[in-house]
PDB file of N, CA and C in Angstrom:
ATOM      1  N   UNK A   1     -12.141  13.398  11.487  1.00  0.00           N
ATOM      2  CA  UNK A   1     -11.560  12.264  10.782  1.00  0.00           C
ATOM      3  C   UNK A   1     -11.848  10.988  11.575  1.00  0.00           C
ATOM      4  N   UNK A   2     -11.973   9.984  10.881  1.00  0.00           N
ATOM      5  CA  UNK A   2     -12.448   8.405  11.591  1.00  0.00           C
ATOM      6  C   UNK A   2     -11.121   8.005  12.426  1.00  0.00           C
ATOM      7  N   UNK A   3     -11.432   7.215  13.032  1.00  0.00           N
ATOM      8  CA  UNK A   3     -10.530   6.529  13.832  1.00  0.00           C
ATOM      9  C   UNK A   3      -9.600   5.348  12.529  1.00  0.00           C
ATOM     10  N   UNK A   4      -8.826   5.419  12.126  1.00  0.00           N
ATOM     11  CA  UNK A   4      -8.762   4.354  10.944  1.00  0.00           C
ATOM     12  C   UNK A   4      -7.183   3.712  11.777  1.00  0.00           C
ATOM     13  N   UNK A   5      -8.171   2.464  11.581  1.00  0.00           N
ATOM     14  CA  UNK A   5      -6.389   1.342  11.814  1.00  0.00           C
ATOM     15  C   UNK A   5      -6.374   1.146  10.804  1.00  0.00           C
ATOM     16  N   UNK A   6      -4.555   1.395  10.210  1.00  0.00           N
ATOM     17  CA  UNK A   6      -4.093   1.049   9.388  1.00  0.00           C
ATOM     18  C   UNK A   6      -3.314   0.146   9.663  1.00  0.00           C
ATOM     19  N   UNK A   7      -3.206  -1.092   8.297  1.00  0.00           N
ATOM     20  CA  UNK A   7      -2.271  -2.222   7.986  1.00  0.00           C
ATOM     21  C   UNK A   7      -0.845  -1.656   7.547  1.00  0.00           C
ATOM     22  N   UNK A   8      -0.189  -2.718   7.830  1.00  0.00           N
ATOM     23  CA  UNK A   8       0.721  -2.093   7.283  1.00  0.00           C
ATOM     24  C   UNK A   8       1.200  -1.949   5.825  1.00  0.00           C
ATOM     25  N   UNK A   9       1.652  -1.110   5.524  1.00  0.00           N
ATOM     26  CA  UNK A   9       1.896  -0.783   3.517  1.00  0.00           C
ATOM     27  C   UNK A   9       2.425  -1.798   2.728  1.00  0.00           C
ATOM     28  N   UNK A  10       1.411  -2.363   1.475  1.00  0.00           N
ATOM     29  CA  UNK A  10       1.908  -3.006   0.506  1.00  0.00           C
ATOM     30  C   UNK A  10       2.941  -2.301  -0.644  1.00  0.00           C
ATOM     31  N   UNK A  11       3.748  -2.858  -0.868  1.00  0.00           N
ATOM     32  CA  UNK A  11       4.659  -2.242  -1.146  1.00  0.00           C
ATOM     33  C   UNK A  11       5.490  -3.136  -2.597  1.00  0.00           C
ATOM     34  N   UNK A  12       5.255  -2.706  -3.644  1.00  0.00           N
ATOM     35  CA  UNK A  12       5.783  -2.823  -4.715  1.00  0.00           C
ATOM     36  C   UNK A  12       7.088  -2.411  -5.015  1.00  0.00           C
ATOM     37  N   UNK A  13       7.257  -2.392  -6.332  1.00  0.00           N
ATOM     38  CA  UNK A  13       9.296  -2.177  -6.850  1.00  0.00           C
ATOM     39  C   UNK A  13       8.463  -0.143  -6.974  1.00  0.00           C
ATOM     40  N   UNK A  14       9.777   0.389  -5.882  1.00  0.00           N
ATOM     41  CA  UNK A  14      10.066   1.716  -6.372  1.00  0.00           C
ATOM     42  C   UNK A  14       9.237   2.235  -4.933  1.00  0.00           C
ATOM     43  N   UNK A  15       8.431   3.543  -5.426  1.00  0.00           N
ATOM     44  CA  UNK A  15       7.407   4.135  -4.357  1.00  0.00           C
ATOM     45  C   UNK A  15       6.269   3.902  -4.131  1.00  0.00           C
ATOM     46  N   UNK A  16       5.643   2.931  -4.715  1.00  0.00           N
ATOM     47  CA  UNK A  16       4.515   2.585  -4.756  1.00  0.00           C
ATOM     48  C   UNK A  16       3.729   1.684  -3.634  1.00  0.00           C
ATOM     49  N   UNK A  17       3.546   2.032  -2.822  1.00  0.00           N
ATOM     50  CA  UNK A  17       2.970   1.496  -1.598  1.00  0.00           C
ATOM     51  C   UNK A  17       1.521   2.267  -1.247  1.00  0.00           C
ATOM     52  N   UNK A  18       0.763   1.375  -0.585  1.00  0.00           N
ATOM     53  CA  UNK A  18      -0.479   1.584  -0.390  1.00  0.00           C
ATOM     54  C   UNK A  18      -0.755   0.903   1.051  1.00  0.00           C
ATOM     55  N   UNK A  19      -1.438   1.297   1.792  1.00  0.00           N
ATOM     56  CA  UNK A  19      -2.458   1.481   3.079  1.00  0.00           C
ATOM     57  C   UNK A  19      -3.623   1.032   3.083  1.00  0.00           C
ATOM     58  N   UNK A  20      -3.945  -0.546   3.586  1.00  0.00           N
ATOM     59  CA  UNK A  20      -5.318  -0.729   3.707  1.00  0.00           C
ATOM     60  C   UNK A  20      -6.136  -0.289   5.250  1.00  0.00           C
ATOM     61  N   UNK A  21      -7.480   0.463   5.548  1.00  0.00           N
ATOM     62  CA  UNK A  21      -7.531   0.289   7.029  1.00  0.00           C
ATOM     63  C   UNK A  21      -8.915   0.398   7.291  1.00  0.00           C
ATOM     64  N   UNK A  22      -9.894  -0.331   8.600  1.00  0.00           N
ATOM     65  CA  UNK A  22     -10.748  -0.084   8.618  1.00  0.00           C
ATOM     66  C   UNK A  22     -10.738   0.665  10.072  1.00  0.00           C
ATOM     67  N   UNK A  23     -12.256   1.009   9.945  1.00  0.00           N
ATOM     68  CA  UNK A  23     -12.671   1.696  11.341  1.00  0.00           C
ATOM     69  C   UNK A  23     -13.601   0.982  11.874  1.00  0.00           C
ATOM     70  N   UNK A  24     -14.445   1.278  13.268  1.00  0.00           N
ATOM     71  CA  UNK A  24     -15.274   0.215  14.056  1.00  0.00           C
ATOM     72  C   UNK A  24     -16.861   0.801  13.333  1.00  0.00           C
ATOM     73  N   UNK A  25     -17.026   1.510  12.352  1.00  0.00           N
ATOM     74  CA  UNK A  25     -18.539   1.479  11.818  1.00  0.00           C
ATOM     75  C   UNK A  25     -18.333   1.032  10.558  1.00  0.00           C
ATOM     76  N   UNK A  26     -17.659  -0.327  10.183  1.00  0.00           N
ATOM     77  CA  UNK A  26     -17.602  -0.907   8.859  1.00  0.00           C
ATOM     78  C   UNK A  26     -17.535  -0.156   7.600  1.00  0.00           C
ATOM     79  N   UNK A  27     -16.627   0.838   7.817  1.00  0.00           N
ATOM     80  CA  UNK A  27     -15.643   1.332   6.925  1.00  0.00           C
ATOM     81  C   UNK A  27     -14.540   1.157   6.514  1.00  0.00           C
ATOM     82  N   UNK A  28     -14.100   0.718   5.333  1.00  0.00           N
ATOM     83  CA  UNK A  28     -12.725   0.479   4.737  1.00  0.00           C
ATOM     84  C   UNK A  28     -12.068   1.825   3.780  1.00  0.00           C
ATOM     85  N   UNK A  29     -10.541   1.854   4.138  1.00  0.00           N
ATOM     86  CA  UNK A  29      -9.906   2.226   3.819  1.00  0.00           C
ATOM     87  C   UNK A  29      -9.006   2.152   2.706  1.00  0.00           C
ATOM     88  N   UNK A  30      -8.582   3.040   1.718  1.00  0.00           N
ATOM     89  CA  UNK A  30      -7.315   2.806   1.081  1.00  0.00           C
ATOM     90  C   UNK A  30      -6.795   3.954   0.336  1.00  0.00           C
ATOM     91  N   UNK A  31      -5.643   4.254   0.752  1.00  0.00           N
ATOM     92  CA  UNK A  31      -4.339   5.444   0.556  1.00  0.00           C
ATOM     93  C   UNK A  31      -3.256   5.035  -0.028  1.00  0.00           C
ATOM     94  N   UNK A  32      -2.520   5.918   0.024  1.00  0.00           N
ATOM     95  CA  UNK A  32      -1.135   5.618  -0.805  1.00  0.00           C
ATOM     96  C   UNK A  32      -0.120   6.251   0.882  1.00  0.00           C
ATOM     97  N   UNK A  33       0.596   5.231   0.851  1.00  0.00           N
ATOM     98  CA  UNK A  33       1.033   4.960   2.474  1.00  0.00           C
ATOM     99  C   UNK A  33       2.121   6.566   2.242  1.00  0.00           C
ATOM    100  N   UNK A  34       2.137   7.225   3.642  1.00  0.00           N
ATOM    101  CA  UNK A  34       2.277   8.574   3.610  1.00  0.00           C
ATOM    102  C   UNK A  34       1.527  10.016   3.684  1.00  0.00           C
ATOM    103  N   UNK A  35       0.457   8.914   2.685  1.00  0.00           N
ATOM    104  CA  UNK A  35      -0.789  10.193   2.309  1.00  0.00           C
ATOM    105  C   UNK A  35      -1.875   9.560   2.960  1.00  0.00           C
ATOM    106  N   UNK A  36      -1.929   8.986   4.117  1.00  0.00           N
ATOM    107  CA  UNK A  36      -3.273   8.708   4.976  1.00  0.00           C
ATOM    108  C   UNK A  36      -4.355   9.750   5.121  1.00  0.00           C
ATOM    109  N   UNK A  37      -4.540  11.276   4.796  1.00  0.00           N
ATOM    110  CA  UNK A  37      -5.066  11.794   5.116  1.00  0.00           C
ATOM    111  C   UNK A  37      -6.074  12.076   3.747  1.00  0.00           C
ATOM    112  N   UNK A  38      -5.330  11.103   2.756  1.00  0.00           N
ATOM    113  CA  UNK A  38      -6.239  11.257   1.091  1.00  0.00           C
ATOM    114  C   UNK A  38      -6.675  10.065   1.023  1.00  0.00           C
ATOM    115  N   UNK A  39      -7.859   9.618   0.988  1.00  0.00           N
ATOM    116  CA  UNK A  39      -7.976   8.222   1.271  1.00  0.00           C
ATOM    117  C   UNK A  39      -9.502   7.781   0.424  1.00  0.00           C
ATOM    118  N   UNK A  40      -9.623   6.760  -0.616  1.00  0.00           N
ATOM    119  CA  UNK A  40     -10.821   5.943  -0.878  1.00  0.00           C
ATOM    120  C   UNK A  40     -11.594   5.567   0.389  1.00  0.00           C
ATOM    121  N   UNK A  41     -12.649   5.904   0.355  1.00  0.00           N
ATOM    122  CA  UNK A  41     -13.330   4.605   1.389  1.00  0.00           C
ATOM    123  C   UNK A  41     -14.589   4.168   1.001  1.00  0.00           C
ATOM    124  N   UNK A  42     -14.829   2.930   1.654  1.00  0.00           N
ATOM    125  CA  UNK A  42     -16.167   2.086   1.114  1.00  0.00           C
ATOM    126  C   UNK A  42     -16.674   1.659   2.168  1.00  0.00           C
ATOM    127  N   UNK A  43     -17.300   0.289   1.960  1.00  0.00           N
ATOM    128  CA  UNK A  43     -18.157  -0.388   3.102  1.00  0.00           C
ATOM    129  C   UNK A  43     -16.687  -1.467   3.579  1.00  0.00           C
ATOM    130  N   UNK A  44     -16.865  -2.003   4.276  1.00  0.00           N
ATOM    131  CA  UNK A  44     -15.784  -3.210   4.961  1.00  0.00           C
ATOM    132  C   UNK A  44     -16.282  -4.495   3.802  1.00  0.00           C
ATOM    133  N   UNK A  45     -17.757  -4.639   3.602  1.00  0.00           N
ATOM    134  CA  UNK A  45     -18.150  -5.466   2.895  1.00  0.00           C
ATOM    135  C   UNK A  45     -17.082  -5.099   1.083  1.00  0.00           C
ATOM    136  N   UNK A  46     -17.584  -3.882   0.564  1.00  0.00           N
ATOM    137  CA  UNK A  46     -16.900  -3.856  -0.723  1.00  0.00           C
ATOM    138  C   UNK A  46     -15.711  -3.922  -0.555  1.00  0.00           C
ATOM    139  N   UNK A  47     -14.577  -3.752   0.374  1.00  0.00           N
ATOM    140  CA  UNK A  47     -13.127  -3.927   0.330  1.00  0.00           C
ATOM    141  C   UNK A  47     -13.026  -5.658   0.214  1.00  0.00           C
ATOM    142  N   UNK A  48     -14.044  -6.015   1.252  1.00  0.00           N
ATOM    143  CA  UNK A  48     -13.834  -7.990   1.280  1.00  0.00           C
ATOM    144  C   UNK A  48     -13.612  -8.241  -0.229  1.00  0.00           C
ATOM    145  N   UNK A  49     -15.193  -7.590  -1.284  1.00  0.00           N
ATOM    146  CA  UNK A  49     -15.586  -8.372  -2.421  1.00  0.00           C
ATOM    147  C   UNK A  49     -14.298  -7.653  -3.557  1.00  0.00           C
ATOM    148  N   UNK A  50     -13.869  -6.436  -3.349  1.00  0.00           N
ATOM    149  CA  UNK A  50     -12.308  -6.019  -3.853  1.00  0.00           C
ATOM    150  C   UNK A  50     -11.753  -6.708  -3.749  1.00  0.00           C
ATOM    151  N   UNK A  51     -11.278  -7.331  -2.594  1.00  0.00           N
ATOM    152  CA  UNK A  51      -9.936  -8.589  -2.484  1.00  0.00           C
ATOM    153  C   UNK A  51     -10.376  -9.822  -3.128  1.00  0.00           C
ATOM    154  N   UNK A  52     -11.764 -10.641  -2.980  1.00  0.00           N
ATOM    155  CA  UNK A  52     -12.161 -11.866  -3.702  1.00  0.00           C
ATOM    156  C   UNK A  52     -12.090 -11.894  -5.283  1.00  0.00           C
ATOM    157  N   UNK A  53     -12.155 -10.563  -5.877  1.00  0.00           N
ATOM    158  CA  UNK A  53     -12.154 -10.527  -7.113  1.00  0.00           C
ATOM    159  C   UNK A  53     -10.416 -10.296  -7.674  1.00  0.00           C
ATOM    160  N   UNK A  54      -9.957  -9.835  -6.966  1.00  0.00           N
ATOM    161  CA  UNK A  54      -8.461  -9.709  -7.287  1.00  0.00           C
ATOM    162  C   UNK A  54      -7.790 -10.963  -7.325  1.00  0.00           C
ATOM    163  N   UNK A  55      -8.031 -11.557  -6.416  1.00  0.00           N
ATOM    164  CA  UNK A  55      -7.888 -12.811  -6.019  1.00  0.00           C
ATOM    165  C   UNK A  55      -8.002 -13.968  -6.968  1.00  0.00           C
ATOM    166  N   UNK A  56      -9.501 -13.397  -7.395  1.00  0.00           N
ATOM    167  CA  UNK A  56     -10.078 -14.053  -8.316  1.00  0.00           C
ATOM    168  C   UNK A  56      -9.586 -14.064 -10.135  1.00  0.00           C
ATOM    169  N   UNK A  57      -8.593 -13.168  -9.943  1.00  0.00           N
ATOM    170  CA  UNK A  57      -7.735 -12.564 -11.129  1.00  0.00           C
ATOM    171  C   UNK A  57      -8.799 -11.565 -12.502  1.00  0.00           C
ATOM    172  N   UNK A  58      -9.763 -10.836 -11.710  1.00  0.00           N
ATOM    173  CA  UNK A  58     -10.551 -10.051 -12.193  1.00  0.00           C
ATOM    174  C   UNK A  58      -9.975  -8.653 -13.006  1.00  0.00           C
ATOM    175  N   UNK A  59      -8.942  -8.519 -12.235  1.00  0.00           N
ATOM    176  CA  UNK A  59      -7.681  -7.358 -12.669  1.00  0.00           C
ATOM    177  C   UNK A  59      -6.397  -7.590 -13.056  1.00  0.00           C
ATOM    178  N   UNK A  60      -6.457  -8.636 -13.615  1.00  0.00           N
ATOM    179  CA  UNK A  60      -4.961  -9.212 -14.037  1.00  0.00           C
ATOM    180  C   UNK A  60      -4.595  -8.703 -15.477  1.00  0.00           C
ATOM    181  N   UNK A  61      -5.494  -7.871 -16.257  1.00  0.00           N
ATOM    182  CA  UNK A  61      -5.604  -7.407 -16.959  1.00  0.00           C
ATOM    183  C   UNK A  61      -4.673  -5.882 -17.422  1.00  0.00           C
ATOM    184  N   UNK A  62      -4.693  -5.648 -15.764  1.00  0.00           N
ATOM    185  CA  UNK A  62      -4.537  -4.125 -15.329  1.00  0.00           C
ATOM    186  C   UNK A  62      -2.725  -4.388 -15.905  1.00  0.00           C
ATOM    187  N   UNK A  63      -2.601  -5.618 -15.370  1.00  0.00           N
ATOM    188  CA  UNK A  63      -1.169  -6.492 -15.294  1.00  0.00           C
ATOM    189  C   UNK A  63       0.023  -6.176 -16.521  1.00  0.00           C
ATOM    190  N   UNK A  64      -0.699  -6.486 -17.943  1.00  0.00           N
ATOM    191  CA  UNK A  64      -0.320  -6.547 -18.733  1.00  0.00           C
ATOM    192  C   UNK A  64       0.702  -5.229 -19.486  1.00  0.00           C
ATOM    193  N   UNK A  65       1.229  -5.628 -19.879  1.00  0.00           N
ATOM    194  CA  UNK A  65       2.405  -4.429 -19.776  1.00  0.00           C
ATOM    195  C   UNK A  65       2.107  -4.216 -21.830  1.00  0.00           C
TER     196      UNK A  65
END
């Protein structure tokens, strides 16, 4: 298993929290905080362009109830 620093958990209404983390060979991370050992991973680069687009309100969609 990678060396992964994890952030600490974003954390929504209820159980819903999540784990962002990278490692030192530009790997990014992301879990559901608890379950670190089940984990997405990508480049460090695609987590950046994940956050610019969220940001960017690319998924605000997801939002809509």
């Amino acid at each position: 298993m990678a060396d992964i620093a994890w952030e600490d958990a974003f954390c929504g209404e209820g159980a819903s929290c999540y784990r962002i983390g990278v490692d030192d060979n530009g790997n990014s991370y992301i879990a559901i905080a608890g379950r670190e050992d089940t984990y997405l991973t990508d480049t460090a680069d695609a987590l950046r362009q994940l956050i610019r687009d969220i940001k960017a309100g690319k998924a605000d969609h997801l939002l809509a109830e």
